[in-house]
C-alpha atoms as a PDB file:
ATOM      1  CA  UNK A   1     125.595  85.445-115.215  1.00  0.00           C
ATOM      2  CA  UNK A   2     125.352  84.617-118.952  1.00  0.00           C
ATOM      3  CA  UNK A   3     128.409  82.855-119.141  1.00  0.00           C
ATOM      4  CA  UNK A   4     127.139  80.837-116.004  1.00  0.00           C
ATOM      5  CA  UNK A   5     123.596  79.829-117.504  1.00  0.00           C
ATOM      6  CA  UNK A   6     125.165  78.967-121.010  1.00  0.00           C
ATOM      7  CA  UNK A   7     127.842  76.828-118.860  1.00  0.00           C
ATOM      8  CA  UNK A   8     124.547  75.045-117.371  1.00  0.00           C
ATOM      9  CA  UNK A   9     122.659  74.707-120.404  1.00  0.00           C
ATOM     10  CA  UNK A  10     125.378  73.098-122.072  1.00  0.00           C
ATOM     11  CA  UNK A  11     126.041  70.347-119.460  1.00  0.00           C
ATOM     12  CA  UNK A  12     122.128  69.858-118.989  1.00  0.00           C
ATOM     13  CA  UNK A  13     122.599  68.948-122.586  1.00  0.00           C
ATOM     14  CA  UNK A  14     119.461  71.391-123.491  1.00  0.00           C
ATOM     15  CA  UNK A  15     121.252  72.513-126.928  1.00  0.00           C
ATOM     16  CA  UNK A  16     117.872  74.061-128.600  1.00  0.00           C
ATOM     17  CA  UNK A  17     117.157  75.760-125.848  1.00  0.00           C
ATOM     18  CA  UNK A  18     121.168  77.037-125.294  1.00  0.00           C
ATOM     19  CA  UNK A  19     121.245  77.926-129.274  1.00  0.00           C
ATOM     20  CA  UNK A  20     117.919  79.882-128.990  1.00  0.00           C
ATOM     21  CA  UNK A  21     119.385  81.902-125.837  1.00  0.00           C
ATOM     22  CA  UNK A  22     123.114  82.498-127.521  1.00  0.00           C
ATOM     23  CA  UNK A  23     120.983  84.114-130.591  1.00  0.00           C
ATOM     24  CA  UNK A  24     118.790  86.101-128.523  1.00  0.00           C
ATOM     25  CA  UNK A  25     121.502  87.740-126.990  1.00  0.00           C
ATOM     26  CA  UNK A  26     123.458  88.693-130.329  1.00  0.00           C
ATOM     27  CA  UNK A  27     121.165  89.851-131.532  1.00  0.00           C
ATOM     28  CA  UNK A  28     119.662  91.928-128.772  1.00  0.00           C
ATOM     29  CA  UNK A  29     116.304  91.096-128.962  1.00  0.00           C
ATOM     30  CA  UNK A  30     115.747  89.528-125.545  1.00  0.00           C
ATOM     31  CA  UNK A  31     114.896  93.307-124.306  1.00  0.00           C
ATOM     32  CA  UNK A  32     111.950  93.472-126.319  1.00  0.00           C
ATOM     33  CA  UNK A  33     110.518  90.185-124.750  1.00  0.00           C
ATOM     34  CA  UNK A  34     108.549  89.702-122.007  1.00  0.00           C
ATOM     35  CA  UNK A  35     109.778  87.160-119.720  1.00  0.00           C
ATOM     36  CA  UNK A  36     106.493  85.310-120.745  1.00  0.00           C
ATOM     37  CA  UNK A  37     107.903  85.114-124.082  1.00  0.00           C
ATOM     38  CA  UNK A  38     111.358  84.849-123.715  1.00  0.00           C
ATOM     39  CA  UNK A  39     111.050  81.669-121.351  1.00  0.00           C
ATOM     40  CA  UNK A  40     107.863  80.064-124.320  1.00  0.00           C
ATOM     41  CA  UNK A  41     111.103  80.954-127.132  1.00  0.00           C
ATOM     42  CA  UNK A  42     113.219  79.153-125.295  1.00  0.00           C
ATOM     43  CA  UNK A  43     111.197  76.098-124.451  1.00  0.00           C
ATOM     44  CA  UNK A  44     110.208  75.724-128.113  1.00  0.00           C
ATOM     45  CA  UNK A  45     113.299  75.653-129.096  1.00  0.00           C
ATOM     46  CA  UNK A  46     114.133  72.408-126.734  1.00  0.00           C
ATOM     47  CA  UNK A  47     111.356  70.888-127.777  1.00  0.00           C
ATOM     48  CA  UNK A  48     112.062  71.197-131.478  1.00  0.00           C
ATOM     49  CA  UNK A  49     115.467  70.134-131.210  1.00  0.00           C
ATOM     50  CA  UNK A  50     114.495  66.512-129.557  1.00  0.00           C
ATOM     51  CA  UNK A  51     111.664  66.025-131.752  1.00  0.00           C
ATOM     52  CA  UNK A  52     113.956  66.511-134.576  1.00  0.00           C
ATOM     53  CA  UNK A  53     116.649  64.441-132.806  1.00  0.00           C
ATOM     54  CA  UNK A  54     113.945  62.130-132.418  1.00  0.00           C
ATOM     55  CA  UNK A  55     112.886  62.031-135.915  1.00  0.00           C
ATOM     56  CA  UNK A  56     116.741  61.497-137.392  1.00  0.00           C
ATOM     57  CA  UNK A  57     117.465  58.820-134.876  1.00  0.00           C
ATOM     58  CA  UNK A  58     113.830  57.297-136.153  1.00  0.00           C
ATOM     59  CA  UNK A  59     114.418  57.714-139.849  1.00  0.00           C
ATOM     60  CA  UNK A  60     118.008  56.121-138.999  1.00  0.00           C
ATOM     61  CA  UNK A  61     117.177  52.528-137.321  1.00  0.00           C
ATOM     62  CA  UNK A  62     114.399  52.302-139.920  1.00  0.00           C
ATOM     63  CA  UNK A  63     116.840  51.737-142.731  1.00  0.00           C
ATOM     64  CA  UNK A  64     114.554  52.472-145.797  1.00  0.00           C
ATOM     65  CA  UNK A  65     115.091  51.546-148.795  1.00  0.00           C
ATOM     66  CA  UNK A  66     114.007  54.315-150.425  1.00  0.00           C
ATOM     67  CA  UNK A  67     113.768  58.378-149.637  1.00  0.00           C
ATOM     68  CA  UNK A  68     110.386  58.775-149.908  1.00  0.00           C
ATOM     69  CA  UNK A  69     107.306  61.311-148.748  1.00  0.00           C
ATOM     70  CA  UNK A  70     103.906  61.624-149.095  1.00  0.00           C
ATOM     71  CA  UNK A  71     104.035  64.871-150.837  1.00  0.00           C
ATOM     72  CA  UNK A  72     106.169  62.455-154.130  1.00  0.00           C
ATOM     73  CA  UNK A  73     103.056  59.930-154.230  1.00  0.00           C
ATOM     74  CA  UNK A  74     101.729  60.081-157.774  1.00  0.00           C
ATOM     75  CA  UNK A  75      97.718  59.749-157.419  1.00  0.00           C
ATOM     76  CA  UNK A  76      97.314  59.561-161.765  1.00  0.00           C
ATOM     77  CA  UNK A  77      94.046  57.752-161.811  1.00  0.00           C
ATOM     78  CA  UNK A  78      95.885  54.377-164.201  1.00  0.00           C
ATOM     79  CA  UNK A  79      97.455  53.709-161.113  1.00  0.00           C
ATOM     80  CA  UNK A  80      94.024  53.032-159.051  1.00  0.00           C
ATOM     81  CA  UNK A  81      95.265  54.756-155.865  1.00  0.00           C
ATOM     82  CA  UNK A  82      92.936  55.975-154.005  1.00  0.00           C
ATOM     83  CA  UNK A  83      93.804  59.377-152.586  1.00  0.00           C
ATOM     84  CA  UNK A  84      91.494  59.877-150.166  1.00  0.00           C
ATOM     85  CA  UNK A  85      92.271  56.310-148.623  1.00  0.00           C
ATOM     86  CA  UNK A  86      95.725  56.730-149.129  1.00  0.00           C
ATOM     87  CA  UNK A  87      95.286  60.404-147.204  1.00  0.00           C
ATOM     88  CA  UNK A  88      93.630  59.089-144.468  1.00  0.00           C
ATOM     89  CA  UNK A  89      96.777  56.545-143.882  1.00  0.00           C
ATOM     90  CA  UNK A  90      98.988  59.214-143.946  1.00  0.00           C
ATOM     91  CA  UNK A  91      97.842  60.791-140.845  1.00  0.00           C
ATOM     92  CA  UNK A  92      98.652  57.270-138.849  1.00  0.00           C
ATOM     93  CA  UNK A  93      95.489  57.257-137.541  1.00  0.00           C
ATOM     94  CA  UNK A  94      95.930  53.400-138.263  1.00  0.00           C
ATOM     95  CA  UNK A  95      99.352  52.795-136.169  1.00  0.00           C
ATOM     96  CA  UNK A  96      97.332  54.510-133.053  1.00  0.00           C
ATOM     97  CA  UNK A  97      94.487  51.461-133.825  1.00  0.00           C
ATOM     98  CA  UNK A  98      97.265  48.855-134.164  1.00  0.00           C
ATOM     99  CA  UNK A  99      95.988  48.149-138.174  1.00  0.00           C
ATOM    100  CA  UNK A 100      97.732  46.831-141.000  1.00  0.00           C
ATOM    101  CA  UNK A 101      98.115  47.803-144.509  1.00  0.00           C
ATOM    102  CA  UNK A 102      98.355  45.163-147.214  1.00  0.00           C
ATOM    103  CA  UNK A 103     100.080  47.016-151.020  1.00  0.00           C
ATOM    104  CA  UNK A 104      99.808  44.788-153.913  1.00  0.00           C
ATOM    105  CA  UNK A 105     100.443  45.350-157.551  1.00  0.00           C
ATOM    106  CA  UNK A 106     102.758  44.099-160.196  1.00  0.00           C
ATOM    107  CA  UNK A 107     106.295  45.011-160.469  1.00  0.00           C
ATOM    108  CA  UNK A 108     107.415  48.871-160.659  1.00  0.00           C
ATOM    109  CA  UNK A 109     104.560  50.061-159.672  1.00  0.00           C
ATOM    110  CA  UNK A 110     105.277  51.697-156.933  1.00  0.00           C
ATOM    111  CA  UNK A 111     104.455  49.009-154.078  1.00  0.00           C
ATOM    112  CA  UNK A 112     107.814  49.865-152.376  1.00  0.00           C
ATOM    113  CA  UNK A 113     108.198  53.266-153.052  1.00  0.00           C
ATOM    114  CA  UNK A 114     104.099  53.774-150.919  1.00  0.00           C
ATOM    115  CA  UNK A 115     105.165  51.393-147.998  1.00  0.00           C
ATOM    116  CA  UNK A 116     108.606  53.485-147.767  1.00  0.00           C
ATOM    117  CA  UNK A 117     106.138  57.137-147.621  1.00  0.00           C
ATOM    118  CA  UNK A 118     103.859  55.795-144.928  1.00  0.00           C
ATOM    119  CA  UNK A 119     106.785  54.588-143.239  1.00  0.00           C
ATOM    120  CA  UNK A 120     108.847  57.902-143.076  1.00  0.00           C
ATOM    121  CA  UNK A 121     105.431  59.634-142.761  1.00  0.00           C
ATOM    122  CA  UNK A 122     105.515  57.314-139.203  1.00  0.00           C
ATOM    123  CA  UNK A 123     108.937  58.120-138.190  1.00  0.00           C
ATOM    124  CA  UNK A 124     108.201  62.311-138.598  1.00  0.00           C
ATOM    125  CA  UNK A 125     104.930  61.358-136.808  1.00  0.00           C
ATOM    126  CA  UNK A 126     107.029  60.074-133.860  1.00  0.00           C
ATOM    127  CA  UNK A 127     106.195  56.252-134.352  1.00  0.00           C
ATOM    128  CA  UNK A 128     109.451  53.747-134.130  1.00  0.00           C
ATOM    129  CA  UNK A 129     109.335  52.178-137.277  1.00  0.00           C
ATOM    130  CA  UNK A 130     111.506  49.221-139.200  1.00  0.00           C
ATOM    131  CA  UNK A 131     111.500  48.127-142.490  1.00  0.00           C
ATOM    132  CA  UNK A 132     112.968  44.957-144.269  1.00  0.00           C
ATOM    133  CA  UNK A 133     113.295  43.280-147.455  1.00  0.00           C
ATOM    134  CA  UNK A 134     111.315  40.578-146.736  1.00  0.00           C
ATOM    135  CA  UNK A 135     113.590  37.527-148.317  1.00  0.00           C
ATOM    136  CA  UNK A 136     116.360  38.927-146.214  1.00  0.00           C
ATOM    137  CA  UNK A 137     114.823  39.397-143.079  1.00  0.00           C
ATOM    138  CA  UNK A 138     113.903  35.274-143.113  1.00  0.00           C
ATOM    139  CA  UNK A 139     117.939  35.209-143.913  1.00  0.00           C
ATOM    140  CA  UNK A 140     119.208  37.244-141.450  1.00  0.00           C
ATOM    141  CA  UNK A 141     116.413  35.050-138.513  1.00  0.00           C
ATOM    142  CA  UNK A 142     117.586  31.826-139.888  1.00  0.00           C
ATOM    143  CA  UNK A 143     121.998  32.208-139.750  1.00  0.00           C
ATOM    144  CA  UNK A 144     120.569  34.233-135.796  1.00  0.00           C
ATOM    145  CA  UNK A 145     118.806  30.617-135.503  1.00  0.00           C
ATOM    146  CA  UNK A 146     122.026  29.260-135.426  1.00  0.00           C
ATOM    147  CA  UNK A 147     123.787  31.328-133.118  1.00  0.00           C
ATOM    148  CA  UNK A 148     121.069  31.435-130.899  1.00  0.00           C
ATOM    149  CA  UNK A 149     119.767  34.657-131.055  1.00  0.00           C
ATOM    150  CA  UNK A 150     116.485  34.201-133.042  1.00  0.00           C
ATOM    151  CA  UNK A 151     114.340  35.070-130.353  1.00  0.00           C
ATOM    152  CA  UNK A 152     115.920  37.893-129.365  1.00  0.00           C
ATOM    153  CA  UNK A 153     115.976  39.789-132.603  1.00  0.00           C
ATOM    154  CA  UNK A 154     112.148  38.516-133.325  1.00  0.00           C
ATOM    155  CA  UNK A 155     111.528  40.735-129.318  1.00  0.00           C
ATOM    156  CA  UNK A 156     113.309  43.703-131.069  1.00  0.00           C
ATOM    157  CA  UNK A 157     110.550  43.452-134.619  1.00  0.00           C
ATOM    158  CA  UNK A 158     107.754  43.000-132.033  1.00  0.00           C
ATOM    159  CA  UNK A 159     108.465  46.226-130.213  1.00  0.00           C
ATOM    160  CA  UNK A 160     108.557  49.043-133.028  1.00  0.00           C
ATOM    161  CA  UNK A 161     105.004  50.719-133.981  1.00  0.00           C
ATOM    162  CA  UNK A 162     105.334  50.061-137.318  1.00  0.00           C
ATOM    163  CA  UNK A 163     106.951  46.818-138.550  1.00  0.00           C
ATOM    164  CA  UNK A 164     107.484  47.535-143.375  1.00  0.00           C
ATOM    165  CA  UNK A 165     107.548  43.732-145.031  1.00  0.00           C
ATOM    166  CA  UNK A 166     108.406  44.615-148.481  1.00  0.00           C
ATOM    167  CA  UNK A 167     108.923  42.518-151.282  1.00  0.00           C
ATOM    168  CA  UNK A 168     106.585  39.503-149.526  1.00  0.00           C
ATOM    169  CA  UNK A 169     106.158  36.278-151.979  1.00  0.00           C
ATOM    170  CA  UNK A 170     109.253  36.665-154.279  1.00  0.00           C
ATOM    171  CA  UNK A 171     110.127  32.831-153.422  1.00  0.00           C
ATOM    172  CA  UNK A 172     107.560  30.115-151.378  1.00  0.00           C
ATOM    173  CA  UNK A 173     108.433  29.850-147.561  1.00  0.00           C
ATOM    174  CA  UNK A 174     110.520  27.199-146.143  1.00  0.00           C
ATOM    175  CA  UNK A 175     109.334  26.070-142.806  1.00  0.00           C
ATOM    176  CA  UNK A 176     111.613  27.821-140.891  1.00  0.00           C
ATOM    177  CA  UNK A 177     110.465  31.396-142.334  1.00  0.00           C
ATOM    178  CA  UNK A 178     107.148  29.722-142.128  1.00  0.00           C
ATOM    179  CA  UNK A 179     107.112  29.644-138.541  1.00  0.00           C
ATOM    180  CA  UNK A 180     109.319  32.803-138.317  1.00  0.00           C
ATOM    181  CA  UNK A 181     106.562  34.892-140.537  1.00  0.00           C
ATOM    182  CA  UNK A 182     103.716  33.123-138.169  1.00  0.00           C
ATOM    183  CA  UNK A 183     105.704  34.287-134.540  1.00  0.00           C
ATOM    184  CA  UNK A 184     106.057  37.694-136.105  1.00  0.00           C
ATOM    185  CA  UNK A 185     102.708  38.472-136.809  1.00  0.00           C
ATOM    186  CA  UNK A 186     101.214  36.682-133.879  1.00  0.00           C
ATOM    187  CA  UNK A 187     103.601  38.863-131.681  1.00  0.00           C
ATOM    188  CA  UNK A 188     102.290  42.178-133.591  1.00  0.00           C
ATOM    189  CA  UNK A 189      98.236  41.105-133.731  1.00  0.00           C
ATOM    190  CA  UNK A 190      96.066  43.551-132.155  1.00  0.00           C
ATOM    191  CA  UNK A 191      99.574  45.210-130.145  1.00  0.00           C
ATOM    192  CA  UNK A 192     101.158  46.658-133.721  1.00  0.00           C
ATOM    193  CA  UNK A 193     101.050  48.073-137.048  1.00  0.00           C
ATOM    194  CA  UNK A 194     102.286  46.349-140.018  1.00  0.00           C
ATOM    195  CA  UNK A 195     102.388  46.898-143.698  1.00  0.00           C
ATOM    196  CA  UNK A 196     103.336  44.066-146.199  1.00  0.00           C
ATOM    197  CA  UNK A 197     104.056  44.432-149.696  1.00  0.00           C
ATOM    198  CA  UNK A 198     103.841  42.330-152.438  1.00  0.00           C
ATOM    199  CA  UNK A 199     103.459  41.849-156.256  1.00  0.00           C
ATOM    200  CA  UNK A 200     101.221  38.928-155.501  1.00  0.00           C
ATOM    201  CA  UNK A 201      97.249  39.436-154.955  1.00  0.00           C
ATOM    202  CA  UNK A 202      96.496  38.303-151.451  1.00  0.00           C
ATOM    203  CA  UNK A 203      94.866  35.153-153.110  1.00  0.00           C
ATOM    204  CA  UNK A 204      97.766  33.524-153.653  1.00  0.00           C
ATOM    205  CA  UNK A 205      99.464  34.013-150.742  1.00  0.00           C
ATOM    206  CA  UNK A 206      98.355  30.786-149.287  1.00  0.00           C
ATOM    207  CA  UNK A 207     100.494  28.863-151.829  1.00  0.00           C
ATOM    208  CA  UNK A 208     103.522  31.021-150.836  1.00  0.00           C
ATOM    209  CA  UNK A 209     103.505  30.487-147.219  1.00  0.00           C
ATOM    210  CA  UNK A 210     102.857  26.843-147.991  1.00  0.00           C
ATOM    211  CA  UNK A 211     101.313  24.946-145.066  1.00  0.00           C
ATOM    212  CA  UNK A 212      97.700  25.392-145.338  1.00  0.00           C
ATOM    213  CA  UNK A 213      96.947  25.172-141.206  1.00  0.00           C
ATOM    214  CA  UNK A 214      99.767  28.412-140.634  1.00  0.00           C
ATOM    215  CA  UNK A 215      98.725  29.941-143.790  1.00  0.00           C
ATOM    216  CA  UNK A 216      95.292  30.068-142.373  1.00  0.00           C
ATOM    217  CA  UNK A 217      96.517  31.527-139.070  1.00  0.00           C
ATOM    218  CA  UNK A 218      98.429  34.346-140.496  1.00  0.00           C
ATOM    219  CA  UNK A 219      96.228  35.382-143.144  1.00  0.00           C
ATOM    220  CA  UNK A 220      93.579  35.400-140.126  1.00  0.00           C
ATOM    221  CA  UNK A 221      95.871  37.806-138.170  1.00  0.00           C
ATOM    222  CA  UNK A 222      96.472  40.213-141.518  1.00  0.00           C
ATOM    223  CA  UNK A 223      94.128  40.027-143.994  1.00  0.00           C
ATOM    224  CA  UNK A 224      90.285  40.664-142.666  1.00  0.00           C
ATOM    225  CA  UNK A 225      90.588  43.653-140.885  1.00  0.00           C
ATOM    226  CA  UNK A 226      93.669  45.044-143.336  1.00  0.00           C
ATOM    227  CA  UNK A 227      93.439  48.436-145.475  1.00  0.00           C
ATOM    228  CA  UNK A 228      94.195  47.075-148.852  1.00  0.00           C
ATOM    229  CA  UNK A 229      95.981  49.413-151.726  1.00  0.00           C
ATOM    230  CA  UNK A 230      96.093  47.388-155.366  1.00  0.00           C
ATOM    231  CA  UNK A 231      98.181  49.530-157.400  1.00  0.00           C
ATOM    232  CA  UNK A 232      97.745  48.865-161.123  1.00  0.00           C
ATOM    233  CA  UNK A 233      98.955  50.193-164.340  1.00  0.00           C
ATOM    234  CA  UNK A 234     102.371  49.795-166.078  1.00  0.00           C
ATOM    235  CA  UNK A 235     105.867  50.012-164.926  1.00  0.00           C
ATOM    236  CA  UNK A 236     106.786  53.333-163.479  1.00  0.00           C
ATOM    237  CA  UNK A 237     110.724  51.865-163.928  1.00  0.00           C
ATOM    238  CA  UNK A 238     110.197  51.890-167.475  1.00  0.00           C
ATOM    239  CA  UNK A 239     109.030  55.649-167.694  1.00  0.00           C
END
């Protein structure tokens, strides 16, 4: 009869719950469970093994640029973070309210190393999350432009929870990442989380987008309502 329900298990693809049964019985502790808790062991043990599955697949198609957690997050008071705001993020309370989180700061300071913790903290939470280099992303949508399958990867951004633009303002938009920038966050308003990064303050991000009308439009969508982080201080790359 074992060999028959470990057959089963296996082929039902239930491998948490099949490892959790296998070590029961070597070890011989399955006699000193009820049946109560010997079916709630090996139910756990399923559900652990797809939330972690589901956590490695989500940490996979997020494609950070960094390793980064929470626990890492320096809170030295030069750095004006605030921990308590930065704590309250953390839980994702503000993915579940479709908000957005804008990170500025000079360079090193940690702008993409913060965005990268929130956005692992997301993918452990269970959120689908994606993050980009934000001059690259406008690459990749312009050569898809060409092949005709611009829309199609611009559906893809617009379904994940949490949508990382890091690096935002490095060079002034063209119009075609203009208008790209404008469908993506008019396809995320209200529906999605996103957090942008940039060494820019959020001032000045009129003259990077460029075209005061669209500027005025996406800033609309992003800024008002945002959770804003200004990380000062020196260089952390330099220490």
């Amino acid at each position: 009869m074992n060999a028959t329900i470990v057959n089963k298990m296996s082929q039902m693809k239930l491998h948490g719950m099949l490892r959790s049964y296998q070590t029961l019985l070597e070890s011989n502790r399955h006699h000193d469970l009820t049946q109560d808790e010997f079916i709630n062991m090996l139910v756990q043990a399923e559900w652990d093994e797809r939330e972690n599955k589901t956590i490695t697949r989500n940490l996979r198609l997020a494609r950070f640029r960094y390793e980064a957690s929470v626990e890492e997050i320096n809170f030295a008071a030069q750095r004006g973070l605030d921990k308590t705001q930065f704590l309250r993020l953390a839980d994702m309370g503000f993915i579940d309210r479709k908000e957005n989180v804008l990170i500025t700061g000079a360079t090193g300071v940690g702008k993409s190393f913060l965005s990268s913790a929130l956005g692992h903290q997301a993918c452990q939470s269970g959120y689908k999350t994606l993050y980009f280099n934000t001059q690259k992303l406008f690459s990749k949508l312009k050569i898809l432009k060409a092949d005709g399958s611009h829309n199609r990867e611009l559906s893809r951004i617009e379904k994940y929870d949490l949508l990382i633009l890091d690096d935002f303002g490095l060079a002034s938009l063209d119009g075609v990442s203009r208008m790209a920038l404008l469908e993506i966050i008019e396809d995320r308003h209200g529906r999605k989380s996103t957090i942008i990064s940039s060494q820019l303050p959020v001032a000045k991000w009129y003259e990077i987008i460029g075209d005061n009308t669209i500027a005025d439009a996406i800033l609309d969508r992003m800024v008002h309502t945002a959770h804003r982080i200004e990380l000062k201080g020196a260089s952390l790359r330099k220490k």
